[in-house]
Protein backbone atom coordinates (compact mmCIF):
# COMPACT_ATOMS: atom_id res chain seq x y z
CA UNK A 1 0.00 0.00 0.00
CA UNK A 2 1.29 3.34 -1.06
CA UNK A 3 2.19 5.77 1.55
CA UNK A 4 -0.69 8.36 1.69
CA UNK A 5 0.81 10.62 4.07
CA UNK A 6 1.79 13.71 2.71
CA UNK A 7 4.82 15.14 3.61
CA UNK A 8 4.74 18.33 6.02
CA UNK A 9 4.98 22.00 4.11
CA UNK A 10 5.31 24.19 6.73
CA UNK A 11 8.82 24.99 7.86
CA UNK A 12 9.47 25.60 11.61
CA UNK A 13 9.98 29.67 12.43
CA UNK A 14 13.30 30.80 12.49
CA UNK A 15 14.54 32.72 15.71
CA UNK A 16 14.37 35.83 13.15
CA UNK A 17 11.29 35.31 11.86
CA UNK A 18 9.87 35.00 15.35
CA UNK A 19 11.64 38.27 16.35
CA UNK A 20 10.26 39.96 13.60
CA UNK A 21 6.83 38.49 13.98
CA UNK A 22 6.45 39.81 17.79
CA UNK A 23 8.00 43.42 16.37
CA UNK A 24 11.12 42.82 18.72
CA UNK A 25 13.56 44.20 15.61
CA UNK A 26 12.04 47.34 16.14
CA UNK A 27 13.40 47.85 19.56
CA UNK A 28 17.38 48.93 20.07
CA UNK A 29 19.06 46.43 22.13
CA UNK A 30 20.22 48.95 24.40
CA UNK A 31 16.77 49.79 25.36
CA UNK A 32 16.13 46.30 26.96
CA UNK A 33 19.06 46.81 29.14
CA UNK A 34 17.90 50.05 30.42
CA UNK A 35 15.50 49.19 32.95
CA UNK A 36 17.71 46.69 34.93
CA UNK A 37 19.85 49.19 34.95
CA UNK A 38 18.12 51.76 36.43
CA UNK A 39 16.86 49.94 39.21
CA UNK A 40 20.35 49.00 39.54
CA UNK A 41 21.45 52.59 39.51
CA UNK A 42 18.24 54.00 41.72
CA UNK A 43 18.20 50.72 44.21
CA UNK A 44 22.22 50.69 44.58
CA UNK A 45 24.42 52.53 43.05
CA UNK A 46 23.10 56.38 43.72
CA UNK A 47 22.84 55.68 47.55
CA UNK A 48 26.90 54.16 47.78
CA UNK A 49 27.35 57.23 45.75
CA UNK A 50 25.62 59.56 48.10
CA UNK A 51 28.22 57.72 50.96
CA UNK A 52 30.90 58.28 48.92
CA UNK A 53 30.26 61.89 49.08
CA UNK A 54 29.26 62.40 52.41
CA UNK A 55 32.53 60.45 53.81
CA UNK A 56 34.09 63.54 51.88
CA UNK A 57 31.94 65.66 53.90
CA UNK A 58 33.45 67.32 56.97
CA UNK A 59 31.00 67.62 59.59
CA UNK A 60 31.67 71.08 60.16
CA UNK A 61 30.10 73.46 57.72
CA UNK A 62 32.47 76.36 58.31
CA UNK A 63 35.21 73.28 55.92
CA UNK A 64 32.55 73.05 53.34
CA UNK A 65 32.75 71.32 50.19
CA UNK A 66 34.79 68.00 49.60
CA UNK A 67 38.06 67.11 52.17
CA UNK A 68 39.81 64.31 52.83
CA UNK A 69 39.63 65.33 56.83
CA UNK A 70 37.34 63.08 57.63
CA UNK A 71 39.76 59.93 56.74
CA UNK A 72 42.56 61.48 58.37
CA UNK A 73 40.50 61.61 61.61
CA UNK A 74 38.88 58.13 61.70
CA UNK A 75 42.51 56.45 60.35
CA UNK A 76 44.14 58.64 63.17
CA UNK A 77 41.44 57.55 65.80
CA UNK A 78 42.12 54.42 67.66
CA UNK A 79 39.08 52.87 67.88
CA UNK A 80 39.41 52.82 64.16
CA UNK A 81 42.46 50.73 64.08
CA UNK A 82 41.01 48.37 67.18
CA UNK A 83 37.58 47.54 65.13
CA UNK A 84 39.96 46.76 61.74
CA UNK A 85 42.11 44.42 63.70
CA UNK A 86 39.20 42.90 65.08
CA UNK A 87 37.46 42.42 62.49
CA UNK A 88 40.34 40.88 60.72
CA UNK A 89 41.53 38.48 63.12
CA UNK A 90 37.94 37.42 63.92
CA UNK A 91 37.28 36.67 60.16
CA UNK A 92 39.91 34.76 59.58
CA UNK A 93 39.78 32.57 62.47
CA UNK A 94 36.62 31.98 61.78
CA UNK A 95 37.47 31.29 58.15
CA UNK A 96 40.40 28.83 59.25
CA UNK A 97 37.76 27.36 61.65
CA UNK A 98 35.18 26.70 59.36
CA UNK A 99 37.88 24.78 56.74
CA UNK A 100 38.93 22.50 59.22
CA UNK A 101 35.21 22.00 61.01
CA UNK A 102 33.58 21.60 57.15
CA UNK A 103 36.20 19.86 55.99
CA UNK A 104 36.20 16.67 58.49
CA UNK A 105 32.28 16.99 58.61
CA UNK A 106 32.10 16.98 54.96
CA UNK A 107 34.34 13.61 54.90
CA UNK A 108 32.24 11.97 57.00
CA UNK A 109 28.90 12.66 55.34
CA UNK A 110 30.79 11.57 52.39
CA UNK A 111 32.61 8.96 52.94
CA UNK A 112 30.94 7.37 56.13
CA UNK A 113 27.97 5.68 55.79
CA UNK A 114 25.59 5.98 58.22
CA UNK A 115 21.90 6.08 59.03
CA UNK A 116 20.28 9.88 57.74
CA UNK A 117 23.55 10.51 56.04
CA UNK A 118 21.43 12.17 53.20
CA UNK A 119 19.21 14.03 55.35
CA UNK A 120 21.81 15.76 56.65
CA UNK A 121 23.65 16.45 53.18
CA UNK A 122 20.23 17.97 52.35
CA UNK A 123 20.04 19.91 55.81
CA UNK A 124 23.20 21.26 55.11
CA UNK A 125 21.28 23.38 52.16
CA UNK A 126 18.47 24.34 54.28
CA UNK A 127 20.61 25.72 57.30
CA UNK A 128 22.07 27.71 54.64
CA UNK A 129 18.54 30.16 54.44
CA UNK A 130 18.90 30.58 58.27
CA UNK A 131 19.68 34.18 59.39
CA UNK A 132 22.75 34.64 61.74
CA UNK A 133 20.82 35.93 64.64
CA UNK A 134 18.95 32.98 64.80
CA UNK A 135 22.24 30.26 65.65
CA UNK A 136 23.38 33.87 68.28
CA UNK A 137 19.85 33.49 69.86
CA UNK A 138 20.37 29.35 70.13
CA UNK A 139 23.78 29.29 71.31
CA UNK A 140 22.64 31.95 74.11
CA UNK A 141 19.77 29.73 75.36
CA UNK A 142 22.52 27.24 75.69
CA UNK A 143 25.56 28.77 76.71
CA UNK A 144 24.05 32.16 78.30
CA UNK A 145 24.55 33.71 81.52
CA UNK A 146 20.71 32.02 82.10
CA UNK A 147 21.37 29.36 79.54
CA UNK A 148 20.91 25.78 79.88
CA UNK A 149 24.18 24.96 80.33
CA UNK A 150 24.77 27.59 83.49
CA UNK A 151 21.76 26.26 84.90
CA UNK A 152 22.36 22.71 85.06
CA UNK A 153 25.22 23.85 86.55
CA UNK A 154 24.15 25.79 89.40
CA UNK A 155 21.55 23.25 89.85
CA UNK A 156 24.01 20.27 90.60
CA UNK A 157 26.58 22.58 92.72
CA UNK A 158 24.03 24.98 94.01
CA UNK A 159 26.57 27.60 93.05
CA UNK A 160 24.97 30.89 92.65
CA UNK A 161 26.26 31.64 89.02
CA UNK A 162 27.54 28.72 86.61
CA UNK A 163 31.02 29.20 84.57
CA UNK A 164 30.10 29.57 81.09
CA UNK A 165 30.45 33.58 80.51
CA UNK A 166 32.14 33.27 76.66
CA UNK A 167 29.62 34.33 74.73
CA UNK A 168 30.14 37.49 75.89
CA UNK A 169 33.93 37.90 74.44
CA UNK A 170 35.41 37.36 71.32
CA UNK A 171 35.58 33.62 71.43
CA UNK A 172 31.79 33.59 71.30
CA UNK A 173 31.37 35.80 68.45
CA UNK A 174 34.27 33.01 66.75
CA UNK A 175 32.42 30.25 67.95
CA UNK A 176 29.30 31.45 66.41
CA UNK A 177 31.07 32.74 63.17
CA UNK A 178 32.22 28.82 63.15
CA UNK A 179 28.72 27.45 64.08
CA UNK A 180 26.95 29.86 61.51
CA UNK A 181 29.29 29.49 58.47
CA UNK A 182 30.73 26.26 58.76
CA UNK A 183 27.85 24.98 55.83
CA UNK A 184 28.74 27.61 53.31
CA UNK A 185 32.52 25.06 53.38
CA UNK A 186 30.80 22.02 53.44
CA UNK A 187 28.73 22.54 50.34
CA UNK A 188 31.10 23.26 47.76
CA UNK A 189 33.13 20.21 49.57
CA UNK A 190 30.23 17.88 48.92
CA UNK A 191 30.39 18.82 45.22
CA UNK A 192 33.56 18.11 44.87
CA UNK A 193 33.34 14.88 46.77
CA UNK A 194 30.66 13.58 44.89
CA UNK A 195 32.65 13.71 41.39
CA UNK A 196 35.61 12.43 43.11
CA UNK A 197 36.64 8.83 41.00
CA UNK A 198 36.29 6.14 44.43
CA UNK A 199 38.51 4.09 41.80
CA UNK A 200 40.97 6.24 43.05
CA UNK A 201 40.02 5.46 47.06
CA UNK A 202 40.17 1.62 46.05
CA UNK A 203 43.61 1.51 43.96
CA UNK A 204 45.05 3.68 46.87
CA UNK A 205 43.75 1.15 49.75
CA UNK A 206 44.20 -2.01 47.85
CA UNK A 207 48.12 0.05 47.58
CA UNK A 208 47.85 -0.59 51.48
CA UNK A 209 47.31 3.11 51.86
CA UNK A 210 45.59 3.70 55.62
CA UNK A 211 42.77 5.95 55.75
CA UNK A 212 44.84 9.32 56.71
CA UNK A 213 47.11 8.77 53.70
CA UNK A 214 44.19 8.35 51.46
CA UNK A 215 43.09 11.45 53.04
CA UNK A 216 45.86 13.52 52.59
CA UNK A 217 46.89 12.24 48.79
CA UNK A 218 43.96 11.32 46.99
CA UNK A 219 40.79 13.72 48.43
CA UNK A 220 42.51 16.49 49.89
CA UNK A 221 44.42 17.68 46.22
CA UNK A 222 40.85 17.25 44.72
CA UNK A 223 39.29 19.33 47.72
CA UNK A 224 41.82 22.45 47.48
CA UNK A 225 39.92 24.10 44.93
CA UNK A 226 36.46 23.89 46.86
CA UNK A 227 38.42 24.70 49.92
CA UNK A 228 39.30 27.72 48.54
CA UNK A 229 36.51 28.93 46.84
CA UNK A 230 34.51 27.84 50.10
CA UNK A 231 36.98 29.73 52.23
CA UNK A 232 37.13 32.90 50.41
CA UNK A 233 33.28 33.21 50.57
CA UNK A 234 33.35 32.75 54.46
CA UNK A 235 36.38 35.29 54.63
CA UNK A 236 33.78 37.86 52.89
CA UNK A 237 31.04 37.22 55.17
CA UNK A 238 32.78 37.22 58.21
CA UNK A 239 34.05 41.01 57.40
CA UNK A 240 30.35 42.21 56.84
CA UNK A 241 28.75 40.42 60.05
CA UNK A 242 26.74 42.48 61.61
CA UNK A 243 23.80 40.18 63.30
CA UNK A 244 26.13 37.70 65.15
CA UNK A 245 28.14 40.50 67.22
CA UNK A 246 25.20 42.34 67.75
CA UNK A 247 22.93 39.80 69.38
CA UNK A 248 26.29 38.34 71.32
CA UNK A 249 26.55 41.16 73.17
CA UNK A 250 30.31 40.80 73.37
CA UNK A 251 31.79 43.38 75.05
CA UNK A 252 34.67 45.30 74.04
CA UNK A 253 34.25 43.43 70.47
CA UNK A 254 33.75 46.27 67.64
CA UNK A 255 34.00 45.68 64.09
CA UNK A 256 33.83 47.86 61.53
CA UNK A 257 30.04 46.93 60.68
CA UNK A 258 29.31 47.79 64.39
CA UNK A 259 31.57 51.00 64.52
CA UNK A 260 29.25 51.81 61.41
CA UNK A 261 26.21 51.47 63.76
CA UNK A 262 27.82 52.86 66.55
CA UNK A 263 29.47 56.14 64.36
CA UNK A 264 25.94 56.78 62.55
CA UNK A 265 23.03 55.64 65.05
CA UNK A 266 24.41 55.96 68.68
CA UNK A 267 26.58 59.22 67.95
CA UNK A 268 25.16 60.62 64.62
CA UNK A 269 28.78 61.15 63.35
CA UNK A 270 27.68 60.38 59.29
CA UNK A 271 30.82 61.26 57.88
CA UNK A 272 32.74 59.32 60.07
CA UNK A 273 30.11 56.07 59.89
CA UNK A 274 30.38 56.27 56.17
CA UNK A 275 34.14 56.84 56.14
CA UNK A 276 34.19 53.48 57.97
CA UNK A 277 31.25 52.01 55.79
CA UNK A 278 33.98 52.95 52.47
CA UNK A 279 36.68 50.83 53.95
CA UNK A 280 34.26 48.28 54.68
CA UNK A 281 33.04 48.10 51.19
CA UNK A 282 36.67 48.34 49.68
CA UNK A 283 37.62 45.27 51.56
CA UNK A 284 34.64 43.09 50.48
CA UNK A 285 34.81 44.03 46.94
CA UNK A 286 38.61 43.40 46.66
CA UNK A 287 37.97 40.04 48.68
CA UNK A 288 34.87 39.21 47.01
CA UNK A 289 36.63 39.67 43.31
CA UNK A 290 39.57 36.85 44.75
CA UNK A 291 36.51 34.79 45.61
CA UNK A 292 35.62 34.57 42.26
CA UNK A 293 38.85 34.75 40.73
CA UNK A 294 39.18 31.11 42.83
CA UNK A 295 35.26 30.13 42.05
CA UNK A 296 36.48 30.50 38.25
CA UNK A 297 39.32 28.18 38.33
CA UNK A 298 37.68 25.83 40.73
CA UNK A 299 34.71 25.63 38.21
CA UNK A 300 32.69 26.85 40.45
């Protein structure tokens, strides 16, 4: 029997065609990028411009127009230099912190089976939407000066205050910075671990390889690059926290996000908040460009 189906006419539309159809020739290209851009412009870029100018601003209106004084008086100042070094050291022990934590809990969910294993992979993502106040606010019902952990005390020894009082200096704003960021490691490192070739694991233990050789040969040269891109991400964040010293309470602990707060809400000195709020943004932008100068070549 002869083949009685006729053989399709109509030719699919071309990408042109289609353009031209909906009129979307007659519309410059540049005109499509124009309203992103102005959001970006009106939503971002216009108020950093307006602190900019106003950390060029002396306070006193007898100086008037632009001056560098207010950056020689807030790089003079001491409490300046205090809140950079603090802020420093604090992010990268945290950082360093967080590599080592993510990296051993990232091996085990990996490479250690065990019961929920994947339900903790996927909590990993979720904990990642938490805000930072919220693991401040758990580790002070814990560790607080009314905490759990004070009060079991005092209830077995009857003393009238119990010993844990760290939250309140800089090694509980660390240990939170660990608690809090410790994920944002771990997930690139469960990427990387889950392409990793267990051929490799299996030639390298049949080798008689134990398991901290395998460790330190095989997965940690495949790790680096997720280490790194995972690191430089927590270095950024760490600079900008805000939430975490804030709901500490640490005392004597001022980074340059508080010394923002405390320079523009508690003192109303706006030149010198944004002077500080300028350095602030210099660092994360120069930091934030290595982060993705190492995302790049990890294939991030």
């Amino acid at each position: 029997m002869a083949d009685t189906t006729a053989p399709s006419t109509t030719a699919p539309t071309s990408t042109p065609a289609l353009r031209k159809a909906v009129g979307l020739t007659r519309t410059p290209t540049w005109a499509w990028a124009l309203p992103p851009v102005l959001v970006l412009a009106l939503g971002f870029l216009y108020p950093l411009a307006l602190v900019v100018r106003q950390s060029f601003t002396p306070e006193s209106l007898e100086e008037g127009g632009a001056s560098l004084a207010p950056y020689t008086e807030v790089f003079a100042s001491t409490v300046f230099r205090e809140a950079l070094t603090t802020t420093v050291r604090l992010a990268v022990g945290a950082t360093v912190g967080c590599l080592v934590l993510g990296f051993v809990l990232a091996l085990v969910i990996a490479f250690v089976p065990f019961p929920g294993g994947k339900a903790v992979a996927r909590f990993i993502d979720v904990f990642l939407s938490f805000p930072s106040f919220l693991i401040t606010l758990a580790l002070l019902f814990i560790y607080g000066s009314v905490g759990m952990a004070n009060g079991a005390w005092t209830g077995v020894t009857g003393a009238a205050e119990g010993p844990f009082h760290f939250l309140t200096t800089p090694w509980g704003v660390l240990l939170a910075e660990i608690t809090y960021f410790t994920p944002f490691v771990m997930r690139p490192l469960l990427a990387a671990f889950s392409q990793l070739d267990t051929a490799q694991l299996e030639v390298a233990s049949s080798l008689g390889a134990g398991p901290l050789r395998i460790v330190r040969q095989v997965i940690l040269p495949e790790a680096l690059p997720a280490l790194a891109a995972g690191g430089s991400l927590v270095l950024v964040l760490c600079l900008n926290e805000f939430g975490i010293v804030l709901f500490t309470g640490a005392k004597g602990v001022t980074t340059l996000p508080m010394l923002v707060y405390s320079k523009a809400i508690l003192e109303s000195d706006y030149p010198a908040a944004c002077v500080v709020a300028v350095v602030n943004i210099v660092l994360s932008v120069s930091l934030y460009s290595l982060y993705r100068v190492v995302s790049r070549r990890a294939g991030a």
